[in-house]
N, C-alpha and C. Protein backbone atom coordinates (compact mmCIF):
# COMPACT_ATOMS: atom_id res chain seq x y z
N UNK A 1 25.77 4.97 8.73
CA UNK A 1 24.91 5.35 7.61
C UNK A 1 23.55 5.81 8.15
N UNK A 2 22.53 6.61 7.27
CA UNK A 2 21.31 6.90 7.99
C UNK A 2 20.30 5.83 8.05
N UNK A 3 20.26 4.18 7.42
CA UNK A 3 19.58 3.31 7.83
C UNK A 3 20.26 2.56 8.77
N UNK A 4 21.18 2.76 9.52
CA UNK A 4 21.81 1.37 10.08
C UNK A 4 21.09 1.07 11.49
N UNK A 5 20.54 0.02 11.73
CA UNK A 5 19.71 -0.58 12.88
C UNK A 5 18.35 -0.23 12.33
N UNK A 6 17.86 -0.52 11.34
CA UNK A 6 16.69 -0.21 11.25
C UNK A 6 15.94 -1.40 10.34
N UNK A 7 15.03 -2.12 10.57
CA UNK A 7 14.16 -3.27 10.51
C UNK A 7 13.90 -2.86 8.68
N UNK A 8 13.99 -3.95 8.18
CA UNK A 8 13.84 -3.64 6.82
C UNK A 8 12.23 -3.01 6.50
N UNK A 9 11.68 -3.54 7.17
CA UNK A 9 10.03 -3.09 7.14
C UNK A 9 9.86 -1.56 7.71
N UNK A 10 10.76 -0.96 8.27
CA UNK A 10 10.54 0.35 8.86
C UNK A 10 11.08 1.47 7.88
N UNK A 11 12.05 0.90 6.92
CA UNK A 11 13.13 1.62 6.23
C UNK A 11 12.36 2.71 5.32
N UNK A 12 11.33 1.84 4.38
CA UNK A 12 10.69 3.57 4.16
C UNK A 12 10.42 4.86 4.87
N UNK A 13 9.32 4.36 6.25
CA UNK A 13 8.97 5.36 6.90
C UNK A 13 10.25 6.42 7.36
N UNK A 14 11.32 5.41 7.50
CA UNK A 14 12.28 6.01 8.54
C UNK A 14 12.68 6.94 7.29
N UNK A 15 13.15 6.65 5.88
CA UNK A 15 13.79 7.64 4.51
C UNK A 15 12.66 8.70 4.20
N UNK A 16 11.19 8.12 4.80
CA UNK A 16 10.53 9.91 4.68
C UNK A 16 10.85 10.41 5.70
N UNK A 17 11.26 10.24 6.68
CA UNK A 17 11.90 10.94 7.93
C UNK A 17 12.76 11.41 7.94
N UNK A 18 13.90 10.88 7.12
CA UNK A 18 15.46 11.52 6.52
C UNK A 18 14.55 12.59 5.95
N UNK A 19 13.83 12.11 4.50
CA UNK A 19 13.60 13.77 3.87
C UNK A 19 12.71 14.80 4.40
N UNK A 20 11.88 14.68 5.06
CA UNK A 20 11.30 15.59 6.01
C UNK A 20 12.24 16.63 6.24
N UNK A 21 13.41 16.02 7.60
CA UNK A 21 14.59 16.72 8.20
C UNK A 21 15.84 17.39 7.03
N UNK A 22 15.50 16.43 6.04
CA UNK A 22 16.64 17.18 5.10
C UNK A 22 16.69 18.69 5.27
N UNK A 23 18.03 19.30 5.07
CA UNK A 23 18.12 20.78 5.49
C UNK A 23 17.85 21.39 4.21
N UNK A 24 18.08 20.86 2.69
CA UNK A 24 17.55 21.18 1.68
C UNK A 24 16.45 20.37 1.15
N UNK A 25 15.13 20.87 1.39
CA UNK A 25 13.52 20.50 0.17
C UNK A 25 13.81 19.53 -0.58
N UNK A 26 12.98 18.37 -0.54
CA UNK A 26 12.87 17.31 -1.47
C UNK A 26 11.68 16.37 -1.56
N UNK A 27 10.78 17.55 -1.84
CA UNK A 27 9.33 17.68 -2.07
C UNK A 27 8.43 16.43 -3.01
N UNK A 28 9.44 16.64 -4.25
CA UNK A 28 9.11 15.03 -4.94
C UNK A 28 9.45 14.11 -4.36
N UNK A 29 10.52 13.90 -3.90
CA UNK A 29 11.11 12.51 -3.15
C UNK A 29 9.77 12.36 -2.19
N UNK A 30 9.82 13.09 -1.18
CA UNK A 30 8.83 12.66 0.16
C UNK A 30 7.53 12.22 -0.49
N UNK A 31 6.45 13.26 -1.37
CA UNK A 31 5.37 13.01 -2.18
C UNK A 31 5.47 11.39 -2.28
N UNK A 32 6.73 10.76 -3.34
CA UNK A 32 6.51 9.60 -3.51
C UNK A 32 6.39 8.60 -2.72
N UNK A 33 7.39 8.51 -1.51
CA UNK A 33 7.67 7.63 -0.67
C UNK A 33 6.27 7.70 0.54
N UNK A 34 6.05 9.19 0.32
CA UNK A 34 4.31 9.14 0.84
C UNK A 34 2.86 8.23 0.49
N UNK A 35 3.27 8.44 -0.75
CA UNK A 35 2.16 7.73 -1.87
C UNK A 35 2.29 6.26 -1.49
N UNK A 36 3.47 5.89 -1.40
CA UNK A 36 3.59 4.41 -1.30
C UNK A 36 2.96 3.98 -0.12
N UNK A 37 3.67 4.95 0.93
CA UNK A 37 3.47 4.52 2.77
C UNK A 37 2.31 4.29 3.07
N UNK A 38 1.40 5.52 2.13
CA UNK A 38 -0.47 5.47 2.49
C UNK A 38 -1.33 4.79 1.30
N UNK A 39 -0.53 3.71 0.81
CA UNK A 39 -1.64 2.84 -0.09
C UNK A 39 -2.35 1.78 0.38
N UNK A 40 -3.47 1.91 0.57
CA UNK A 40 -4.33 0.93 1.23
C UNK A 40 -5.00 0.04 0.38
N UNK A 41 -5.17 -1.16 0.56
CA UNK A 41 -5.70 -2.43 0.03
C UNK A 41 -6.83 -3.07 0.89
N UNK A 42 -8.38 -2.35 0.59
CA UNK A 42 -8.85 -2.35 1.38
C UNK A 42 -9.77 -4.30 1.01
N UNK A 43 -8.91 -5.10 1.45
CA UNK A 43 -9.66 -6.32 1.41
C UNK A 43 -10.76 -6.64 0.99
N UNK A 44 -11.68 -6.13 2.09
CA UNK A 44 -13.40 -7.13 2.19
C UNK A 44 -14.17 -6.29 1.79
N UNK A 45 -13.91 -5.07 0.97
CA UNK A 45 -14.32 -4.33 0.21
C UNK A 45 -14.87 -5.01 -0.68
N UNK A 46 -13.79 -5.35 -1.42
CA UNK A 46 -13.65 -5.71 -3.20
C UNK A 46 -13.95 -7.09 -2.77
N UNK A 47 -13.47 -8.05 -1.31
CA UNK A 47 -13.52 -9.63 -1.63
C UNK A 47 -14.84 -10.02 -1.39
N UNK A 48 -15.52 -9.47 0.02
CA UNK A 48 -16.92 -9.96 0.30
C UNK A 48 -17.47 -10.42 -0.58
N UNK A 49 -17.94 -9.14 -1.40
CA UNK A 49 -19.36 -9.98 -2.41
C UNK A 49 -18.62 -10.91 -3.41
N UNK A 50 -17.86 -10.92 -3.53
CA UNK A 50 -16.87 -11.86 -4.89
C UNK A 50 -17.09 -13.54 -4.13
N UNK A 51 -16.99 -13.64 -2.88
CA UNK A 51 -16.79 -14.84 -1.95
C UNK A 51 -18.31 -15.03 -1.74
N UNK A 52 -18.76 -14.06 -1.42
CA UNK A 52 -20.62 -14.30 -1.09
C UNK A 52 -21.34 -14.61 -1.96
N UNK A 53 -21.22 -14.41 -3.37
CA UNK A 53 -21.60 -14.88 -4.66
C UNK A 53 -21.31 -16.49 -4.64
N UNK A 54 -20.37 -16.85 -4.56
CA UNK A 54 -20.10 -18.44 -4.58
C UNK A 54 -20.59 -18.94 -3.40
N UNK A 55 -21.21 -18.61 -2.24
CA UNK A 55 -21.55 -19.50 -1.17
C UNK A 55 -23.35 -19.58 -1.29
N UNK A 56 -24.11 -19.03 -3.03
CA UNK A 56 -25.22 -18.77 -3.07
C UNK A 56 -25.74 -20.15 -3.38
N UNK A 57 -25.10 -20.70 -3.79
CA UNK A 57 -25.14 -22.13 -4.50
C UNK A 57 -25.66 -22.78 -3.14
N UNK A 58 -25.38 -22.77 -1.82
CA UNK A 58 -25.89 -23.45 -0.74
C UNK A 58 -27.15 -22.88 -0.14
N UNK A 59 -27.82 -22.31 -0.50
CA UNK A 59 -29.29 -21.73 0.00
C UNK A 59 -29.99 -22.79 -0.65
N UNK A 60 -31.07 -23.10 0.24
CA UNK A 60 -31.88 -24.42 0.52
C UNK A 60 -32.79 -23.18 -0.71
N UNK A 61 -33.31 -22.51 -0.99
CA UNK A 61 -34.20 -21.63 -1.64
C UNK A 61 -33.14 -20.95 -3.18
N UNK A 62 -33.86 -20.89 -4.41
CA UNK A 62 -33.33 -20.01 -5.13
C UNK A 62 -34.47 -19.25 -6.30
N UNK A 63 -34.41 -18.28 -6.86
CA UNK A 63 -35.21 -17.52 -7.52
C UNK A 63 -35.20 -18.12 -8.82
N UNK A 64 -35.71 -18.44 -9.34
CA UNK A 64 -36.14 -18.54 -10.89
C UNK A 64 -35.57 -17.57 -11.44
N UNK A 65 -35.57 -17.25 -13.06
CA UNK A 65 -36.06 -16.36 -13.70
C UNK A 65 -36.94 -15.16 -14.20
N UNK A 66 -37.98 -15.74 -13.30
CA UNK A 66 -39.03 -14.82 -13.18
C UNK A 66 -39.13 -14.47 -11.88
N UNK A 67 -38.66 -14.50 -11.07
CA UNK A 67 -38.49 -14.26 -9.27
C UNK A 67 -39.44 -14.70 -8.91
N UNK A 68 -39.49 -16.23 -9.44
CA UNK A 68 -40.40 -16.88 -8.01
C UNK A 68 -39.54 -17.64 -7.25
N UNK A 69 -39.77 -18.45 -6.11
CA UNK A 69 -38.47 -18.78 -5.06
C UNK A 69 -39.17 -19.98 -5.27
N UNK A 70 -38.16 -20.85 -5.38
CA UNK A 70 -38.15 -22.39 -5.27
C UNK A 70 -37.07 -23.41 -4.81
N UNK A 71 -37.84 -24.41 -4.26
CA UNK A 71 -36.97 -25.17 -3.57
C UNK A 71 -35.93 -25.87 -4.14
N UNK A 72 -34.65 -25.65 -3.60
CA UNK A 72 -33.11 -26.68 -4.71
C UNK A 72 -33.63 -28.02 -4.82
N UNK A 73 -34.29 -28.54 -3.86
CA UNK A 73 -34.24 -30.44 -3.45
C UNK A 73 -35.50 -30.35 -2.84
N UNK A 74 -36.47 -31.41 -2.73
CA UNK A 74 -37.12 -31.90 -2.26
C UNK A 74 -37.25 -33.34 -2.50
N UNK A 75 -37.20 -33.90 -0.90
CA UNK A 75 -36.41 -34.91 -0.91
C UNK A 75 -38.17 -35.61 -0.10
N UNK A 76 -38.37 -37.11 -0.20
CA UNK A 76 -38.94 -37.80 0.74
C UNK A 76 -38.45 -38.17 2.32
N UNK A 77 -39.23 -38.07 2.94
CA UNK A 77 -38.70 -38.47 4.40
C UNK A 77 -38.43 -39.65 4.72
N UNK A 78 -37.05 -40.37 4.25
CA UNK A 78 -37.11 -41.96 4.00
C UNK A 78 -35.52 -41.81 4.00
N UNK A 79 -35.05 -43.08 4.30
CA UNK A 79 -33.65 -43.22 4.33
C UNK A 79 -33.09 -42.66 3.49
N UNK A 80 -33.76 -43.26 2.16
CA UNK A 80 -33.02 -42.68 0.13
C UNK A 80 -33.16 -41.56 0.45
N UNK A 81 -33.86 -40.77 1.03
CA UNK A 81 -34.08 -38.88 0.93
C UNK A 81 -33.41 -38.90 1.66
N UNK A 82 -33.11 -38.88 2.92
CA UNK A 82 -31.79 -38.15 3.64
C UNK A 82 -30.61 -38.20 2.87
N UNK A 83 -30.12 -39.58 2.08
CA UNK A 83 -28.88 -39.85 1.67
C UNK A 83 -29.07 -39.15 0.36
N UNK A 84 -30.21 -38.99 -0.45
CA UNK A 84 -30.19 -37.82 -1.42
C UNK A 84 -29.94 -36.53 -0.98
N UNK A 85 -30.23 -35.83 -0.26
CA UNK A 85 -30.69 -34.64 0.58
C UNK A 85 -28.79 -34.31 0.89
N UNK A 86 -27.97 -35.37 1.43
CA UNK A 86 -26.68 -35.29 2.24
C UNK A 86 -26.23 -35.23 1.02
N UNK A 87 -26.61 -36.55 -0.20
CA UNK A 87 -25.22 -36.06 -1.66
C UNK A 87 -25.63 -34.62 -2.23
N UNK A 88 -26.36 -34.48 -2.44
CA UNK A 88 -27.03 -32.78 -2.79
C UNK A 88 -26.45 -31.90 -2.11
N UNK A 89 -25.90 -31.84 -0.55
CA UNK A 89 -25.17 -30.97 0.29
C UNK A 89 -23.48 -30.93 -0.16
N UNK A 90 -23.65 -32.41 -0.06
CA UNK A 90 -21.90 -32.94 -0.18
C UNK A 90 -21.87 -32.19 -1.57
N UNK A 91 -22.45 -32.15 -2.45
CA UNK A 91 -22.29 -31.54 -4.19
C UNK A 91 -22.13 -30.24 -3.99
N UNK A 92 -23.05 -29.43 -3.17
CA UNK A 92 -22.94 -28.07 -3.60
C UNK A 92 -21.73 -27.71 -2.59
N UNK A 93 -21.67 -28.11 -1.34
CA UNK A 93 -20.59 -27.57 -0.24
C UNK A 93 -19.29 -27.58 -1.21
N UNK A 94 -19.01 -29.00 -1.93
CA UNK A 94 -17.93 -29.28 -2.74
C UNK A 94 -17.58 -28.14 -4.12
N UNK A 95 -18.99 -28.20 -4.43
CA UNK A 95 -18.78 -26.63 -5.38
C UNK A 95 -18.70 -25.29 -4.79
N UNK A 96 -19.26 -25.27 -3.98
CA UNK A 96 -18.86 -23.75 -3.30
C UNK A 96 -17.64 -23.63 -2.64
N UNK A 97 -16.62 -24.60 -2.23
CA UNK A 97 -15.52 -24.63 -1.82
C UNK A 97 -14.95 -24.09 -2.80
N UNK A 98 -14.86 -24.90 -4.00
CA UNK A 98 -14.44 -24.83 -5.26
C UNK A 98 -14.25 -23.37 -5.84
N UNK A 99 -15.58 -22.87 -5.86
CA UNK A 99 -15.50 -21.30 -6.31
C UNK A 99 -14.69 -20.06 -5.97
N UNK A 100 -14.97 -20.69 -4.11
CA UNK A 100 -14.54 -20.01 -3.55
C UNK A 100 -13.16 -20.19 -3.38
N UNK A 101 -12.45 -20.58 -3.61
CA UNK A 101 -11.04 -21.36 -3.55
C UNK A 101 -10.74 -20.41 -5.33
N UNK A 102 -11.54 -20.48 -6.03
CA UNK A 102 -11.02 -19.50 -7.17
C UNK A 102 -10.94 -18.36 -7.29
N UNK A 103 -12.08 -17.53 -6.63
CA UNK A 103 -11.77 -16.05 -6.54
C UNK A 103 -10.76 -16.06 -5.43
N UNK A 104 -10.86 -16.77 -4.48
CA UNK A 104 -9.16 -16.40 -3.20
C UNK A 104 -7.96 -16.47 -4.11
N UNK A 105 -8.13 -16.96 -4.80
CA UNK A 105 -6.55 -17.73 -6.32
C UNK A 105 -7.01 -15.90 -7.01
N UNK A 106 -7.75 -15.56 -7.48
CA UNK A 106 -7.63 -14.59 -8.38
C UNK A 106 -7.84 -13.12 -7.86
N UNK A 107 -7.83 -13.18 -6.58
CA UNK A 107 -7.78 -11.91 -5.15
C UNK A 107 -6.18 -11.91 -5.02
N UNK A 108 -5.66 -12.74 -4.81
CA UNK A 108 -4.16 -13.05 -4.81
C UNK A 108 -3.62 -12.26 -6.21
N UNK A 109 -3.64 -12.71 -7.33
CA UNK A 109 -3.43 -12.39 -8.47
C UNK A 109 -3.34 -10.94 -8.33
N UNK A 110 -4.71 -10.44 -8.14
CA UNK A 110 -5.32 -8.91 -7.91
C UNK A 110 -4.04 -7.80 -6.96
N UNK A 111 -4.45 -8.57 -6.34
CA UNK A 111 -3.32 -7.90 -4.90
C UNK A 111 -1.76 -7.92 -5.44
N UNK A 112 -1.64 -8.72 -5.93
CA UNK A 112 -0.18 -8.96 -6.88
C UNK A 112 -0.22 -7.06 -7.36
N UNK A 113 -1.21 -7.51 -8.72
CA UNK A 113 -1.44 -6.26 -9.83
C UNK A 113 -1.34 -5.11 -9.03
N UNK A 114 -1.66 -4.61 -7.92
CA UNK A 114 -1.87 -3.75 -7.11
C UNK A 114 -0.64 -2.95 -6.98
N UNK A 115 -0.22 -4.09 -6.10
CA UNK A 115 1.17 -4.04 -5.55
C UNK A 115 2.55 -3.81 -6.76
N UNK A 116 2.25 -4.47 -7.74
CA UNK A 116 3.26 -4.10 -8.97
C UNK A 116 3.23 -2.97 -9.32
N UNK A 117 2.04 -2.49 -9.76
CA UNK A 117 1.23 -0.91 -10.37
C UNK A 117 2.07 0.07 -9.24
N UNK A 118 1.55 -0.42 -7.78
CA UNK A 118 2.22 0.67 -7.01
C UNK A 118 3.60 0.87 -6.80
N UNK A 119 4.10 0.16 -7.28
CA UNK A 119 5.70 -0.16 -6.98
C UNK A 119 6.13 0.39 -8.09
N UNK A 120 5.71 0.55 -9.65
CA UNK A 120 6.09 1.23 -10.90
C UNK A 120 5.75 2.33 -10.41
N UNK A 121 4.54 2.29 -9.98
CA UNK A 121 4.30 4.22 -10.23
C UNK A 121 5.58 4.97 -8.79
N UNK A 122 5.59 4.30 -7.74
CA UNK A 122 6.69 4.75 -6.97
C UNK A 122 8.14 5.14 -7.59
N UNK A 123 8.50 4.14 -7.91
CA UNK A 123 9.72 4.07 -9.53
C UNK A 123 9.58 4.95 -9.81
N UNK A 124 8.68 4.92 -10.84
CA UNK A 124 8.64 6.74 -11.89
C UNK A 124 8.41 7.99 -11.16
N UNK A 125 7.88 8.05 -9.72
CA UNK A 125 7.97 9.19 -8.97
C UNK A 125 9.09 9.55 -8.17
N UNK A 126 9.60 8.46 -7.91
CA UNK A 126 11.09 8.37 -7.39
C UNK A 126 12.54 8.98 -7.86
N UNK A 127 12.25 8.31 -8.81
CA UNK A 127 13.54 8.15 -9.68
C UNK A 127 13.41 8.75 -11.73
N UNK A 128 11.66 8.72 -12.09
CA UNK A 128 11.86 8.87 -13.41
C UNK A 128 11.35 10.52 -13.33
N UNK A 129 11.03 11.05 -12.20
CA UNK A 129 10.19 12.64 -12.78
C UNK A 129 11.46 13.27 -12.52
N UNK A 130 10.80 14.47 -13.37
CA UNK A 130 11.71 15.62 -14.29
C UNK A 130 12.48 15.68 -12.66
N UNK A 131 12.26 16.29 -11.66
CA UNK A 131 12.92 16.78 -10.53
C UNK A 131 13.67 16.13 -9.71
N UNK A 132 13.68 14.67 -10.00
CA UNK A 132 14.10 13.81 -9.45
C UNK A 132 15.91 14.11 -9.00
N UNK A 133 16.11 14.23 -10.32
CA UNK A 133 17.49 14.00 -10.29
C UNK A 133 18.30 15.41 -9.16
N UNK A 134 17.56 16.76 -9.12
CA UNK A 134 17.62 17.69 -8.57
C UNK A 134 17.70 17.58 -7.04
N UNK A 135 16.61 16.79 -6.55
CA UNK A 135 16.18 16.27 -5.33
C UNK A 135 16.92 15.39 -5.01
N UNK A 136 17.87 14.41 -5.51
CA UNK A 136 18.69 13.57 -5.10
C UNK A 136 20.18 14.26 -4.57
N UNK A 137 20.38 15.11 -5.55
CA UNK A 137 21.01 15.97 -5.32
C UNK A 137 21.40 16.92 -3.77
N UNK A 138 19.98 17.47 -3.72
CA UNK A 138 19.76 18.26 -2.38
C UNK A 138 20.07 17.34 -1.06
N UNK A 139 19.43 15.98 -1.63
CA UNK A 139 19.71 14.72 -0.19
C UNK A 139 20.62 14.38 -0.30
N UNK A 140 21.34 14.13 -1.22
CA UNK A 140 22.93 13.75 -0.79
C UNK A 140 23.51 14.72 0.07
N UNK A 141 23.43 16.48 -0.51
CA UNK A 141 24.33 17.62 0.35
C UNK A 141 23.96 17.66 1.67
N UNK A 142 22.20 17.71 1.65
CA UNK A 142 21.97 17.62 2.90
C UNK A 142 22.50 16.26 4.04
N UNK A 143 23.06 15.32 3.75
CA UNK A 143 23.35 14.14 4.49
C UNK A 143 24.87 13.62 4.04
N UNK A 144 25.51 14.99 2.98
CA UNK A 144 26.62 14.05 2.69
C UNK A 144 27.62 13.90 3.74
N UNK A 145 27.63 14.02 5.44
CA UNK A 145 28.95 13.81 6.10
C UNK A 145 28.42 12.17 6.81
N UNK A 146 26.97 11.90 6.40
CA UNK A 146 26.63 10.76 6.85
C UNK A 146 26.85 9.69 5.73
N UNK A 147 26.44 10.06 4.54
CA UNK A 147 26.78 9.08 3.17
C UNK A 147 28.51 8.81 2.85
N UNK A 148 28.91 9.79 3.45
CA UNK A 148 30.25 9.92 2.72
C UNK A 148 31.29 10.83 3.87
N UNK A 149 31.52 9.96 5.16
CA UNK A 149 31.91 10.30 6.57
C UNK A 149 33.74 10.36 6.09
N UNK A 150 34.18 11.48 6.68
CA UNK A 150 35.49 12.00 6.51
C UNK A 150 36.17 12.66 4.98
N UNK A 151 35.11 12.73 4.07
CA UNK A 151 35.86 12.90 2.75
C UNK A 151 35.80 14.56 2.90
N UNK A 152 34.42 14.89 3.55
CA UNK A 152 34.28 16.39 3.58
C UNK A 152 34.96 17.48 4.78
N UNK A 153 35.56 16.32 5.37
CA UNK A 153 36.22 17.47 6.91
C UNK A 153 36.76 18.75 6.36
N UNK A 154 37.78 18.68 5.65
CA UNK A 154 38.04 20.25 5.66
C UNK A 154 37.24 21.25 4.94
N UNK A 155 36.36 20.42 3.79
CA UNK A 155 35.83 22.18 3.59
C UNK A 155 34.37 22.17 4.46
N UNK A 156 33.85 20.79 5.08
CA UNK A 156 33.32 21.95 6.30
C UNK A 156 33.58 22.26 7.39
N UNK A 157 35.00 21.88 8.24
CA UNK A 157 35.52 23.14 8.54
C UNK A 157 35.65 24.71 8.34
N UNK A 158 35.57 24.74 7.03
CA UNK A 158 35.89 25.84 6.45
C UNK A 158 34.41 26.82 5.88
N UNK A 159 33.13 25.61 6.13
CA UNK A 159 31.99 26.00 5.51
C UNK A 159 31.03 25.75 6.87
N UNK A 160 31.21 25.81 7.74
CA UNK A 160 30.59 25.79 8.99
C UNK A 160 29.53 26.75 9.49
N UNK A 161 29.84 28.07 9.01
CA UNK A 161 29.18 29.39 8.98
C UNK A 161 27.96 28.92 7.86
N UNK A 162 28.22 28.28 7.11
CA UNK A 162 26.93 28.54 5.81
C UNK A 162 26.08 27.27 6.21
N UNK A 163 26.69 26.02 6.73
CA UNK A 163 25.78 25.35 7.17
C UNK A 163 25.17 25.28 8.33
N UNK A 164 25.41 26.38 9.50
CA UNK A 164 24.63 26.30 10.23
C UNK A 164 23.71 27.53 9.43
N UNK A 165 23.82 28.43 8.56
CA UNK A 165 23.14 29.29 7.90
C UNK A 165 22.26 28.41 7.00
N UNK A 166 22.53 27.98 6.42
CA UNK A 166 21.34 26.53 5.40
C UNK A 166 20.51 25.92 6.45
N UNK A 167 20.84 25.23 7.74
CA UNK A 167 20.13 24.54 8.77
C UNK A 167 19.41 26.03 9.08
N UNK A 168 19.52 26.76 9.47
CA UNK A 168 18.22 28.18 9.93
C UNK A 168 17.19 28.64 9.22
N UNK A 169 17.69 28.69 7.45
CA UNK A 169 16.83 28.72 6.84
C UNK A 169 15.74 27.96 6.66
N UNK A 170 16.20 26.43 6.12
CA UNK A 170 15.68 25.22 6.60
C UNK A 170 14.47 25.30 7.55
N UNK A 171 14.82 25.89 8.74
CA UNK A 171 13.88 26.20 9.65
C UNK A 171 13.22 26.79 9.60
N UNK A 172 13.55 28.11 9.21
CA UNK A 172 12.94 29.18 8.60
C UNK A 172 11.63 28.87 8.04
N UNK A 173 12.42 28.02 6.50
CA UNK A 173 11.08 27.96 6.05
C UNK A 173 10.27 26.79 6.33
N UNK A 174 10.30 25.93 7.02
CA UNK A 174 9.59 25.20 7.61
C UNK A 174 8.19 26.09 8.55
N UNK A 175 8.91 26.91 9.17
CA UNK A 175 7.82 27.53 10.08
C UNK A 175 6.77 28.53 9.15
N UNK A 176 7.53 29.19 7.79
CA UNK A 176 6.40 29.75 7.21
C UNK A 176 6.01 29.05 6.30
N UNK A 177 6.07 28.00 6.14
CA UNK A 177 5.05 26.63 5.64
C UNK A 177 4.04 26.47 6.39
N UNK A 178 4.12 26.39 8.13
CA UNK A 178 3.13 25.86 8.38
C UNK A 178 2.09 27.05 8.68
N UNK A 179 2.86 29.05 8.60
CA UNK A 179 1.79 29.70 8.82
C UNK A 179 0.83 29.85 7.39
N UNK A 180 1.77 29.46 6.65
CA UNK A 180 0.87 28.97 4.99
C UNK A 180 0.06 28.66 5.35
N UNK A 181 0.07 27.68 5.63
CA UNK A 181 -1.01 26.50 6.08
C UNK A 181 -2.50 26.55 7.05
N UNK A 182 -1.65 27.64 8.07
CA UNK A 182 -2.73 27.70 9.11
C UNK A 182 -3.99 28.85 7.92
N UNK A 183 -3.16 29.46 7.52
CA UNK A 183 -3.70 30.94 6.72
C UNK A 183 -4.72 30.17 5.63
N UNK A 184 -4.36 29.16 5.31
CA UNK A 184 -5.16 28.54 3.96
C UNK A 184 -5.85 27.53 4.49
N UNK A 185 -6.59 27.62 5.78
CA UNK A 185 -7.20 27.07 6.64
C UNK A 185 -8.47 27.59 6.82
């Protein structure tokens, strides 16, 4: 088959590689399986300040209302003040864990949503647009002695001339794709 030995994690890249080589165009197919391959989830983008917000609670200093800066604690220099000074630490460290332990719970969630969204919209580019069904089409012919090994021997025997004629074109237009390309450069 055209996945066999291939790491389940590689299997997309490797099926835009089938359609690339396909000898007949399957322009939507690749588009989608593209879209998927290059979706990035750029982490510490979106998480930093979400996580840096909850670790504000531990600054020995905080702003008022009116932006003046004032001290969280002021403690006496005496046994009771250190052990005030340490439960005041132990309180906020314990709440800022806390917070932060909730946006990581709702970054998770996020990344979920992401990942679902991208996986529908792959779906509907895959399998639900108008051309789809056309393009499935073209990849089966183009790969059917690999999908479907011995059913086709005699008529391509008999069709040997047109498929090495489909494989040239194929080529063909591959190469004036890319002087497209250079030209619209």
């Amino acid at each position: 088959m055209l996945f066999d030995g291939i790491n389940d994690d590689k299997i997309l890249l490797c099926f835009a590689g089938v359609l690339e080589k396909s000898v007949e165009r399957c322009p939507i197919l690749l588009k989608a399986v593209n879209s998927l391959l290059n979706l990035e989830i750029k982490y510490m983008a979106h998480m930093h300040p979400r996580v840096r917000k909850c670790l504000d609670s531990l600054r020995h200093e905080i702003k008022d209302s009116s932006g003046k800066v004032l001290s969280q604690i002021n403690v006496q220099i005496t046994k009771e003040g250190a052990e005030d000074l340490f439960n005041f630490l132990k309180h906020r460290a314990t709440q800022a864990a806390y917070e932060t332990k909730k946006e990581l719970f709702k970054e998770a969630s996020f990344i979920n949503l992401i990942l679902h969204s991208a996986c529908e919209q792959f779906e509907d580019s895959l399998i639900r647009s108008g051309d789809s069904k056309k393009e499935f089409k073209r990849f089966a012919r183009s790969y059917k002695d690999l999908l479907w090994p011995d059913i086709f021997k005699t008529i391509d025997s008999q069709n040997a001339y047109i498929k090495e004629l489909a494989k040239r074109f194929g080529s063909v237009i591959n190469i004036l794709d890319k002087i497209e390309e250079v030209n619209n450069v």
